[in-house]
N, C-alpha and C. Protein backbone atom coordinates (compact mmCIF):
# COMPACT_ATOMS: atom_id res chain seq x y z
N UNK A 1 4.63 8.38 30.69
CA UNK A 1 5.33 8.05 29.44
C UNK A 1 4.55 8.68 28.28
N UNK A 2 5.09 9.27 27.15
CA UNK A 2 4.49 9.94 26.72
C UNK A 2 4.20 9.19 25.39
N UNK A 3 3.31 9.63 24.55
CA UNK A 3 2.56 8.58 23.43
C UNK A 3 3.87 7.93 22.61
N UNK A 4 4.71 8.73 22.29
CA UNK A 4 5.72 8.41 21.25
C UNK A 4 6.82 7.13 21.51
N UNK A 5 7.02 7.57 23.49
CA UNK A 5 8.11 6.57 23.54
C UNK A 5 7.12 5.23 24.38
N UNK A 6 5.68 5.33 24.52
CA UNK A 6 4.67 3.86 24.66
C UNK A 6 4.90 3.41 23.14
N UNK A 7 4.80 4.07 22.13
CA UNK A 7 4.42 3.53 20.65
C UNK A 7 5.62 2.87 20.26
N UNK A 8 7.20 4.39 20.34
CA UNK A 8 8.06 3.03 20.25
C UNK A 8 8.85 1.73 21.03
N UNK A 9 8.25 1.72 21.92
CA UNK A 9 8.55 0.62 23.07
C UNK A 9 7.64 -0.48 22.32
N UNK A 10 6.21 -0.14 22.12
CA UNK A 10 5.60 -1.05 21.56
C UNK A 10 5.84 -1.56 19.94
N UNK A 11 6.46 -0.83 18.96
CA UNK A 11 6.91 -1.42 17.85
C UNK A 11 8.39 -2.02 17.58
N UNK A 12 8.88 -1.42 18.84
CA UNK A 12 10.38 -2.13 18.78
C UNK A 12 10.29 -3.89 19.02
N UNK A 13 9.45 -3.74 20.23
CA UNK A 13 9.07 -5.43 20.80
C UNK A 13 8.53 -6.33 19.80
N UNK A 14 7.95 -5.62 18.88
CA UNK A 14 6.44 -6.25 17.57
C UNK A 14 8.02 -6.68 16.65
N UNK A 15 8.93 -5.53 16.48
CA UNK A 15 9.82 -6.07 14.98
C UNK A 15 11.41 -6.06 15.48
N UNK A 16 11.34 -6.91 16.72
CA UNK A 16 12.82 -7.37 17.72
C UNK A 16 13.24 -8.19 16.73
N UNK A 17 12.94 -9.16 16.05
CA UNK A 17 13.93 -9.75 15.15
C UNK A 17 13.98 -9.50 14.18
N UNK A 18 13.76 -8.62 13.20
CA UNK A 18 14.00 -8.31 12.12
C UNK A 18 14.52 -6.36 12.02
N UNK A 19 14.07 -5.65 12.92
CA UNK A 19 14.94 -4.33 13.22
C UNK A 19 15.30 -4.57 14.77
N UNK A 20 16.30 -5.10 15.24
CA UNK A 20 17.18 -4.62 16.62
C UNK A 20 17.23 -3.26 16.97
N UNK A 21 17.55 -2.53 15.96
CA UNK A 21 18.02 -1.23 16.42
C UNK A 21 16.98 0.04 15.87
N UNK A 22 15.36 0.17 15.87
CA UNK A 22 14.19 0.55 15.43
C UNK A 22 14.35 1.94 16.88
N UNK A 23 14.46 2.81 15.74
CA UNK A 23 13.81 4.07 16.94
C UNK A 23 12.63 4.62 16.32
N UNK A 24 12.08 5.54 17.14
CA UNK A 24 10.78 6.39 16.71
C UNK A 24 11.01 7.79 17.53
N UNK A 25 11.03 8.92 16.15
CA UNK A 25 11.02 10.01 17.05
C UNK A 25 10.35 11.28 16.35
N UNK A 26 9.47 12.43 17.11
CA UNK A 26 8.92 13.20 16.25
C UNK A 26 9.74 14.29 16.08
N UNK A 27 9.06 14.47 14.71
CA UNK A 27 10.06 15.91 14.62
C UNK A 27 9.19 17.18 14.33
N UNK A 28 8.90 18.31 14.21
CA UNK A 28 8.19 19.08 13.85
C UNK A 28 8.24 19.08 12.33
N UNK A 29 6.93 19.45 11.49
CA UNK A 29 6.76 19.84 9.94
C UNK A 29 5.82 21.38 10.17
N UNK A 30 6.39 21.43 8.72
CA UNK A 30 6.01 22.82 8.52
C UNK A 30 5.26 22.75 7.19
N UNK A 31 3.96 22.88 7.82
CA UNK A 31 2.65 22.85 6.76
C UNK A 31 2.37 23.73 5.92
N UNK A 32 2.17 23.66 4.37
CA UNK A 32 2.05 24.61 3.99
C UNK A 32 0.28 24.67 3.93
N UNK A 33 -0.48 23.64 4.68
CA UNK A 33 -2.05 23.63 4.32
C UNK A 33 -2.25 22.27 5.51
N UNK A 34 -3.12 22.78 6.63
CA UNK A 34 -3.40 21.77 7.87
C UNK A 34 -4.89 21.16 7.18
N UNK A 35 -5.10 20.03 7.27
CA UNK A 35 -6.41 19.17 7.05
C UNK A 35 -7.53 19.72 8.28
N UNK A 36 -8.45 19.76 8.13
CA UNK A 36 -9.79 19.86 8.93
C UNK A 36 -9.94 18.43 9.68
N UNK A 37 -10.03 18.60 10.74
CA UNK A 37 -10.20 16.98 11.77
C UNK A 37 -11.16 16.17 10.78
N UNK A 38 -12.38 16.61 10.38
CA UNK A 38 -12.75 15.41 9.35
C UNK A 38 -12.53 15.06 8.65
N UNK A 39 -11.91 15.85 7.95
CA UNK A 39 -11.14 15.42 6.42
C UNK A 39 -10.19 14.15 6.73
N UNK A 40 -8.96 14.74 7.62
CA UNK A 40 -7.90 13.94 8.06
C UNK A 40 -8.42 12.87 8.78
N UNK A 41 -9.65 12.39 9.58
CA UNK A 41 -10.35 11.36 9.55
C UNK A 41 -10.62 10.11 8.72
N UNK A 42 -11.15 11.06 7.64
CA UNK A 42 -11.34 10.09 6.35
C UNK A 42 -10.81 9.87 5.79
N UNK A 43 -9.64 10.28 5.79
CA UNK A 43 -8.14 9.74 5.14
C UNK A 43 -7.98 9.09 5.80
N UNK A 44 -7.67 8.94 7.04
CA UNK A 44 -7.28 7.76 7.68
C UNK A 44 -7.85 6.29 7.44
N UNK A 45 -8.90 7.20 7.63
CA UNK A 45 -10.25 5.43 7.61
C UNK A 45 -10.15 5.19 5.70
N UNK A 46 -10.31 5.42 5.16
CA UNK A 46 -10.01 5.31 3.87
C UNK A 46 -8.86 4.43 3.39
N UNK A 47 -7.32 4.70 3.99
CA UNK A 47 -6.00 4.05 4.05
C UNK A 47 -6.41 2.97 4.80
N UNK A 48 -6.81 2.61 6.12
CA UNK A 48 -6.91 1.80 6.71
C UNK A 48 -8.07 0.44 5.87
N UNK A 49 -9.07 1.29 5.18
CA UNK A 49 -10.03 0.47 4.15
C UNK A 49 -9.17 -0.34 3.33
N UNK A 50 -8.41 0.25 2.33
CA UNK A 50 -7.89 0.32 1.41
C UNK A 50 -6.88 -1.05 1.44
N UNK A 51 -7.05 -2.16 0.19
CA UNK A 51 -6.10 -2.91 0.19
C UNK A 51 -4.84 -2.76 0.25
N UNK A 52 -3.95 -3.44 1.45
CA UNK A 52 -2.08 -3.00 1.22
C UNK A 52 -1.65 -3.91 2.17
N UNK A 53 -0.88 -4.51 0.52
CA UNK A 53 0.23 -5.53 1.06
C UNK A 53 -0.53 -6.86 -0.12
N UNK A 54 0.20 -8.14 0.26
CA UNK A 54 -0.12 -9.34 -0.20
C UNK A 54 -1.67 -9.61 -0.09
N UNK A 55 -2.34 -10.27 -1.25
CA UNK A 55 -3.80 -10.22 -0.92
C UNK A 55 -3.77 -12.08 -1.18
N UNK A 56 -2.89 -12.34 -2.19
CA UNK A 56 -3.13 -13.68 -2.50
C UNK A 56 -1.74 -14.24 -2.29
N UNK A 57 -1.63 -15.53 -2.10
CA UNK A 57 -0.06 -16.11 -2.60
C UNK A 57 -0.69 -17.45 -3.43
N UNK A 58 0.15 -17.46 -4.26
CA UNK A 58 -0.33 -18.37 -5.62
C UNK A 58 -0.42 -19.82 -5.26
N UNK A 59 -1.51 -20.78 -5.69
CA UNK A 59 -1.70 -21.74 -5.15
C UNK A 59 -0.58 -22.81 -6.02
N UNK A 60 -0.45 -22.46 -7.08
CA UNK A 60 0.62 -23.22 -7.95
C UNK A 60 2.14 -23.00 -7.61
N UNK A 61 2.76 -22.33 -7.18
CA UNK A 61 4.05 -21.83 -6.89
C UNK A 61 4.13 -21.12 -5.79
N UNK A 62 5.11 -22.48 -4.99
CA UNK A 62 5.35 -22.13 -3.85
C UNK A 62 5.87 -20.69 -3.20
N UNK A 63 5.42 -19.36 -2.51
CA UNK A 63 6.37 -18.78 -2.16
C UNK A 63 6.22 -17.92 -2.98
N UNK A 64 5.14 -17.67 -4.00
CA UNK A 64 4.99 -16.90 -4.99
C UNK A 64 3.67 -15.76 -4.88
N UNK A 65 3.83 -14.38 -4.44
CA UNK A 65 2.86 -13.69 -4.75
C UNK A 65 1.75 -13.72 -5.78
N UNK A 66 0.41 -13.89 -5.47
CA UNK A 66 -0.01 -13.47 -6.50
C UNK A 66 -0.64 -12.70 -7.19
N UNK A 67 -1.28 -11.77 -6.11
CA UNK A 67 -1.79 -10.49 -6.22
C UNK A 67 -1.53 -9.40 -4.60
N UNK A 68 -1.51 -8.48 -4.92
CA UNK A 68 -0.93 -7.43 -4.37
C UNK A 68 -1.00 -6.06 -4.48
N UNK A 69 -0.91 -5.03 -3.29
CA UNK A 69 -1.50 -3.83 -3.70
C UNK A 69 -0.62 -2.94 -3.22
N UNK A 70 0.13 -2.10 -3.72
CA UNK A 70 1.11 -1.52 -2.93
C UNK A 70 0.37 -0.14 -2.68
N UNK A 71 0.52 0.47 -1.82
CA UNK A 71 -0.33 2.05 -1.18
C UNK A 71 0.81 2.91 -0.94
N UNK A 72 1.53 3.39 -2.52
CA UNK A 72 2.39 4.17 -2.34
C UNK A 72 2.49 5.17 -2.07
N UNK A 73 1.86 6.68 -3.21
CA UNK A 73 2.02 7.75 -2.27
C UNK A 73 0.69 8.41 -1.94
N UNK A 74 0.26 9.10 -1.66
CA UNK A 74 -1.09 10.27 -1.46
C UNK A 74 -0.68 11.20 -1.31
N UNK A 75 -1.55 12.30 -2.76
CA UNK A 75 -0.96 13.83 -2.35
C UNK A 75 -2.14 14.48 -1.82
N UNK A 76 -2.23 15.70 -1.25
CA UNK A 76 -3.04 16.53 -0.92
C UNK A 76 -2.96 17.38 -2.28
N UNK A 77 -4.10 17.73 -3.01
CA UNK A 77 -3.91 18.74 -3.97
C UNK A 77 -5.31 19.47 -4.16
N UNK A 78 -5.03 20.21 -5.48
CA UNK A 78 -6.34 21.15 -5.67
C UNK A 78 -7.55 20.00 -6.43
N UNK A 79 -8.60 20.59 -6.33
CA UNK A 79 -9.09 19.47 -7.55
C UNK A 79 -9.78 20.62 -8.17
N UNK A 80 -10.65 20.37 -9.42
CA UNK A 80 -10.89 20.98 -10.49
C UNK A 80 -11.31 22.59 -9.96
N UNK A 81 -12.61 22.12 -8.91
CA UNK A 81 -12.87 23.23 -8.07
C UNK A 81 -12.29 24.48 -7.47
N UNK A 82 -11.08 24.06 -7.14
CA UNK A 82 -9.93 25.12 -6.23
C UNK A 82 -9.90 24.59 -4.72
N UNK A 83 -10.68 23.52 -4.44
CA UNK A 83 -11.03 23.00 -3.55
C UNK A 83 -9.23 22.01 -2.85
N UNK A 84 -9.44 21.66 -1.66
CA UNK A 84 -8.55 20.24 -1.69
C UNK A 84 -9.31 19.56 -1.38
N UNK A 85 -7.80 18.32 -2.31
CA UNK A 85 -8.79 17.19 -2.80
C UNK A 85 -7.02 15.99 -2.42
N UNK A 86 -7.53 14.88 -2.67
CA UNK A 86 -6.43 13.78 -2.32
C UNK A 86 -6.49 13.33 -3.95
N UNK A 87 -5.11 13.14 -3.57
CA UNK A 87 -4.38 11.84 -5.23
C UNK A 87 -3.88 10.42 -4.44
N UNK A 88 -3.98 9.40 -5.18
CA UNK A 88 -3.37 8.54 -4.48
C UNK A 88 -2.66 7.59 -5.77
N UNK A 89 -1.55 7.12 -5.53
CA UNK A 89 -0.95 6.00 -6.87
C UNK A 89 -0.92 4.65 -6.11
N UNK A 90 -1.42 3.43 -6.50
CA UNK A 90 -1.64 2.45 -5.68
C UNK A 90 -1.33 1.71 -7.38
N UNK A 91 0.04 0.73 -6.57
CA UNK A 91 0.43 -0.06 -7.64
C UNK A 91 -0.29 -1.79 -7.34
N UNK A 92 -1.45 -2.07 -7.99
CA UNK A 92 -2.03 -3.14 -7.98
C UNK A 92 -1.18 -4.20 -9.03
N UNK A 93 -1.31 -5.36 -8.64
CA UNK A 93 -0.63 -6.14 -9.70
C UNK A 93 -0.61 -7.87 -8.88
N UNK A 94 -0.97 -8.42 -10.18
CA UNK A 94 -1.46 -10.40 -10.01
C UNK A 94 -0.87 -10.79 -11.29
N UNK A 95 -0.89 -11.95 -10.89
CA UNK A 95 -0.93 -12.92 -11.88
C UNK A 95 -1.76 -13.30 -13.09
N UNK A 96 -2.79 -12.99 -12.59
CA UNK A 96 -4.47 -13.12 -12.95
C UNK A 96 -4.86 -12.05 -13.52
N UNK A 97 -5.15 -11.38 -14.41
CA UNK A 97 -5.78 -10.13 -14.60
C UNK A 97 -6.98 -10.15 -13.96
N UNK A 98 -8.35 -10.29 -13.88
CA UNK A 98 -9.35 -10.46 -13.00
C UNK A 98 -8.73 -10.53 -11.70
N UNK A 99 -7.65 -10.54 -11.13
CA UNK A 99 -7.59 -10.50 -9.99
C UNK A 99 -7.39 -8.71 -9.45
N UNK A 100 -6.42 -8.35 -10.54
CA UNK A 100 -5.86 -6.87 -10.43
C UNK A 100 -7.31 -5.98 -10.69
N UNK A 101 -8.26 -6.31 -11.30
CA UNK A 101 -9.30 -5.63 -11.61
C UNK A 101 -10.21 -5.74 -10.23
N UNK A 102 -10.30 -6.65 -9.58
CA UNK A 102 -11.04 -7.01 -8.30
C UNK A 102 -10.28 -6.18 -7.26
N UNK A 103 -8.81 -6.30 -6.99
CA UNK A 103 -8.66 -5.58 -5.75
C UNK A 103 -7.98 -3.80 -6.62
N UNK A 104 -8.30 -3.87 -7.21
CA UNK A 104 -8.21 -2.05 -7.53
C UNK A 104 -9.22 -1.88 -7.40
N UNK A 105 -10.80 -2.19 -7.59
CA UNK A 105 -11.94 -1.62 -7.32
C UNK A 105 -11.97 -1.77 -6.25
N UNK A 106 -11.51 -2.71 -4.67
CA UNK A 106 -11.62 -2.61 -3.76
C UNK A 106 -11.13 -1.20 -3.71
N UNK A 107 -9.65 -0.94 -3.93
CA UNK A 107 -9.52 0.21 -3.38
C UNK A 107 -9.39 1.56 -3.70
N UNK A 108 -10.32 1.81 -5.06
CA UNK A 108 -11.26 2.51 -5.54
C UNK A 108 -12.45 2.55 -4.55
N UNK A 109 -12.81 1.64 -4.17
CA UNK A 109 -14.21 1.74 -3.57
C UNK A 109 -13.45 2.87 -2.30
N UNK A 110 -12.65 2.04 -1.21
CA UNK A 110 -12.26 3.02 -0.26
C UNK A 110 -12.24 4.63 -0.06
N UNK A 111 -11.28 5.13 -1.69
CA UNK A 111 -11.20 6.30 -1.33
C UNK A 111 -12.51 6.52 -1.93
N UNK A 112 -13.27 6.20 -2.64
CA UNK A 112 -14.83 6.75 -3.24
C UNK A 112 -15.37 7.62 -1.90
N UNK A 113 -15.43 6.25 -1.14
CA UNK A 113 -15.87 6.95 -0.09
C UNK A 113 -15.54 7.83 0.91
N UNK A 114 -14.90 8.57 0.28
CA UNK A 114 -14.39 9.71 1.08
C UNK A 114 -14.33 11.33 0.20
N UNK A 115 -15.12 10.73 -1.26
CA UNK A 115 -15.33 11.41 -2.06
C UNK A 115 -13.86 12.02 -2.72
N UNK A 116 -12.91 10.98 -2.94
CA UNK A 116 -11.96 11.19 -3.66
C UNK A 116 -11.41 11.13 -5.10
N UNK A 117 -11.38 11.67 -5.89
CA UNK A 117 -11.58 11.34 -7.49
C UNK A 117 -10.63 9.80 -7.55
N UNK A 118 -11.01 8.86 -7.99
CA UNK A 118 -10.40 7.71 -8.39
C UNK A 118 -9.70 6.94 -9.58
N UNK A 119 -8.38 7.45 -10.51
CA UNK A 119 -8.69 6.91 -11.78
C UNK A 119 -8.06 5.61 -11.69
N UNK A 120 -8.23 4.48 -12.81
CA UNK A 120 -7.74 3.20 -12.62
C UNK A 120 -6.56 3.50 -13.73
N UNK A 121 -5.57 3.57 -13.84
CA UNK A 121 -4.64 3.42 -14.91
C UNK A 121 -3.30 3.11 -15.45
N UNK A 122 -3.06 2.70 -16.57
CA UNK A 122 -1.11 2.52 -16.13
C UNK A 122 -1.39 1.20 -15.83
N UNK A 123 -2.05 0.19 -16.51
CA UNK A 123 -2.00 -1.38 -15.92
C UNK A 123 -1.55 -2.11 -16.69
N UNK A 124 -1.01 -3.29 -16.40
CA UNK A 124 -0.23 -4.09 -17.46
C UNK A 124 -0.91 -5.56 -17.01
N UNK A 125 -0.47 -6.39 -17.78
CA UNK A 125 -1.13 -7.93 -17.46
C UNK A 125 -0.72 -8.62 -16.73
N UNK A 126 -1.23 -9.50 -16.11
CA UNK A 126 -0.58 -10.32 -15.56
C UNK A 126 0.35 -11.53 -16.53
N UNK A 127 0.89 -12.16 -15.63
CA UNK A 127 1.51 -13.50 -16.42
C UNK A 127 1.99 -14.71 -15.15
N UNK A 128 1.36 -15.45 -15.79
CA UNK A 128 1.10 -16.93 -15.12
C UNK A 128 2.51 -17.65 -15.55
N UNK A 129 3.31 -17.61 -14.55
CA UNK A 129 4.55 -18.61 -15.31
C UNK A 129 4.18 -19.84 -15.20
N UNK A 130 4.99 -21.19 -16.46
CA UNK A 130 4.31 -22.31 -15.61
C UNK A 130 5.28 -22.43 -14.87
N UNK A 131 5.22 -23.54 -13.44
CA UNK A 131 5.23 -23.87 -12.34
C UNK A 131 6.69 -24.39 -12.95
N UNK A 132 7.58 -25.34 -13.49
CA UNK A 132 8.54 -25.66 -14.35
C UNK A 132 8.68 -24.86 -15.06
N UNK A 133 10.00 -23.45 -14.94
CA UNK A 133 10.39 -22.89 -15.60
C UNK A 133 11.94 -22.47 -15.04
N UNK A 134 12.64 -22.43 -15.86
CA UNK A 134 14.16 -22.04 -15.80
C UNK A 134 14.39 -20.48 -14.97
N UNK A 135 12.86 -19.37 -15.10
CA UNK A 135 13.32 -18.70 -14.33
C UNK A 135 12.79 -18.59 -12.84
N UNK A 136 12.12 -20.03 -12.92
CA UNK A 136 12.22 -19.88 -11.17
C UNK A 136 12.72 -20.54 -10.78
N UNK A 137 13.69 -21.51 -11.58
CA UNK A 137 14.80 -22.02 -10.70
C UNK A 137 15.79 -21.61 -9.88
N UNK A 138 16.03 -21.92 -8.43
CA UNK A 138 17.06 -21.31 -7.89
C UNK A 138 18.43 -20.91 -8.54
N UNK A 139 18.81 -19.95 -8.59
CA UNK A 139 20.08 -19.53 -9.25
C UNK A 139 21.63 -20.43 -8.71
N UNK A 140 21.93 -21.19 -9.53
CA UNK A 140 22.70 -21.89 -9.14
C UNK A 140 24.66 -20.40 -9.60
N UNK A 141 25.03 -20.64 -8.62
CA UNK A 141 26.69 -19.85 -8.44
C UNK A 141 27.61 -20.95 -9.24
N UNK A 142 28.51 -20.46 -10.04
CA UNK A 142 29.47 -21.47 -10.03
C UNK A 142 30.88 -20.81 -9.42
N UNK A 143 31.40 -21.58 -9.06
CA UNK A 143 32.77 -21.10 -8.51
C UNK A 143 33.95 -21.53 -8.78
């Protein structure tokens, strides 16, 4: 059996109730620039470092995120040098400001170490709703 159809045998079984109908299949790409086995290493291990997904759920409101890191895209690009170099946009965001500042340096720290330029930017505040508020009341339908 070959790696692709062990992997999707094994992720179909992992997400049977929520995708029924989950395939996995490769396709060929056409590179305009292949990574060096170490490089593409440390990208890996770097992503895998790197905070993604839910980090907190809010102790005041039920059901409520409260900090979070989304690991959206990564480019391969030049950096100042002529060199390649990685970009990454990672949408951090809490409730808490000190919280968004804590897990963006986590994952600042990650790609650091892989010697990736890191900027922090584009952040907005958090906001603490209180716990009694009209917009987290369930949306009532009228009919």
């Amino acid at each position: 059996m070959s790696f692709i159809s062990e992997f999707e045998k094994a992720t179909q079984a992992e997400f049977i109730s929520t995708e029924a109908n989950l395939t996995v299949s490769l396709v060929p790409a056409e590179l305009d620039y292949e990574l060096e086995a170490s490089a593409e290493n440390n990208l890996l291990s770097a992503i895998y470092c790197a905070p993604h997904g839910v980090h907190r759920m809010s102790a005041e409101l039920d059901g409520v995120t409260e900090t979070s890191c989304n690991l959206g895209v990564i480019n391969l690009c030049n950096s100042n040098e002529g060199e390649k170099a990685f970009d990454a946009c990672l949408l951090v965001r809490s409730l808490v400001d000190s919280a968004v500042e804590h897990l963006a340096c986590g994952a600042k720290a990650a790609f650091s170490l892989i010697q990736a330029e890191v900027m922090l930017e584009n952040g907005y505040p958090g906001w603490r709703p209180p716990p009694v508020s009209g917009l987290l009341s369930p949306l009532k339908i009228i009919q």
